[in-house]
Every structure is written in C-alpha cells, then in structure tokens.
Protein backbone atom coordinates (compact mmCIF):
# COMPACT_ATOMS: atom_id res chain seq x y z
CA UNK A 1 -47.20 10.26 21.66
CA UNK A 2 -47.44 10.06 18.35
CA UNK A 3 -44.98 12.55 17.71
CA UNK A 4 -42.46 10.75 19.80
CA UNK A 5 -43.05 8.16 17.51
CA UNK A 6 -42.59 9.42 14.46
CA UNK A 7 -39.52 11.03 16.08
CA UNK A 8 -38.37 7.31 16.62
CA UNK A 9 -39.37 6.34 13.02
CA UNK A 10 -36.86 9.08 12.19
CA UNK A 11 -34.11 7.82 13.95
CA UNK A 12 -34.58 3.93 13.07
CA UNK A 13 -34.00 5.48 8.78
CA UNK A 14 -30.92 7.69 9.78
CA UNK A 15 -30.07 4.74 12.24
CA UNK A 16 -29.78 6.86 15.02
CA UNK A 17 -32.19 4.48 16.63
CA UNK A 18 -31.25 3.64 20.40
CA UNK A 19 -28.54 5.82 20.36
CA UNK A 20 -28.96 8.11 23.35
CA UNK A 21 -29.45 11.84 22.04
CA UNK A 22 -27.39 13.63 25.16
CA UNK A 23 -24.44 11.07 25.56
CA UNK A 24 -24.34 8.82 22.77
CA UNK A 25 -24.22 5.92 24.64
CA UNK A 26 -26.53 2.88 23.48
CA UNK A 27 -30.05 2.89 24.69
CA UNK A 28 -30.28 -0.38 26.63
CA UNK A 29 -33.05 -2.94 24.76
CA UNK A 30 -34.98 -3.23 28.13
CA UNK A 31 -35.42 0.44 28.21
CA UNK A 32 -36.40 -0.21 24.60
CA UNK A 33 -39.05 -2.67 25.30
CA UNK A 34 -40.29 -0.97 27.70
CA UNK A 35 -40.53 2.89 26.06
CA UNK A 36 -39.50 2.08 21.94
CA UNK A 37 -39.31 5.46 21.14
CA UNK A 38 -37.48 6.56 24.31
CA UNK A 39 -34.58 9.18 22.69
CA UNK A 40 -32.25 9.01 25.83
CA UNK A 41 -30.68 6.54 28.37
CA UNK A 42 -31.94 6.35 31.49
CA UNK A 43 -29.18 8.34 33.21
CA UNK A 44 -29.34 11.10 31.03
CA UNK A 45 -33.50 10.98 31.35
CA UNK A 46 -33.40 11.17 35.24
CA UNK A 47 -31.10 14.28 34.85
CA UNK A 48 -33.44 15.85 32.29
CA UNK A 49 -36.30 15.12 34.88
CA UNK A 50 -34.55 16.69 37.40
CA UNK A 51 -33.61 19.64 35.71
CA UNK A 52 -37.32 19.80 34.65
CA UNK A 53 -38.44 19.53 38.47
CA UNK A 54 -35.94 22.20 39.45
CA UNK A 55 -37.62 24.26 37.29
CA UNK A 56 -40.64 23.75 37.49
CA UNK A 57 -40.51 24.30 42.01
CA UNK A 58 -38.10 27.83 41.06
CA UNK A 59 -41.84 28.78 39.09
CA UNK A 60 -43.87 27.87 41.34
CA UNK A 61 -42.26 29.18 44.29
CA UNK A 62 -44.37 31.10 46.66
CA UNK A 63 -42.93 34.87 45.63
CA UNK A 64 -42.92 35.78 49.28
C-alpha cells in the first residue's frame, strides 16, 4: 500500500495524476475517492484482473 502511494505521490508532481496508465483516458473522481492512488480506469483494471485470473487458473491447472 504504501508503495502504491508513493507511486501516486509520483504521478500528482509529474501530473500524471488520474490519468489512466494503459489508455490514457481520465481516471473518473469516484474511482478516485474511492481508491486515490488507483493508476488505471476501471475498464482497463477489470482487463488486467482478468488477464491476472487467466493466469493464475493456466498455473494452477491440474497437470493431468
């Protein structure tokens, strides 16, 4: 957590702050208020949780 939020102190100097990091799209406030140092938009965090969940069932797929 507290890397995430450093990561977010980051971004608010190079104003990068709520600027999604996969599309560039503007991170909306309520996602915001909700998660301040969130890095992407909600879209682009579902398909990185997917992705992530893909993964992680190909791993820990029975073998046989």
């Amino acid at each position: 957590t507290m890397r995430n939020i450093e990561d977010a102190l980051d971004r608010l100097k190079t104003k990068s702050f709520g600027i999604c990091v996969e599309c560039d799209d503007r991170i909306p406030p309520v996602r915001l208020e909700a998660l301040p140092f969130a890095e992407r938009c909600l879209g682009c965090q579902k398909h990185l949780d997917e992705e992530v969940r893909q993964k992680a069932e190909e791993f820990f797929r029975p073998l046989f």
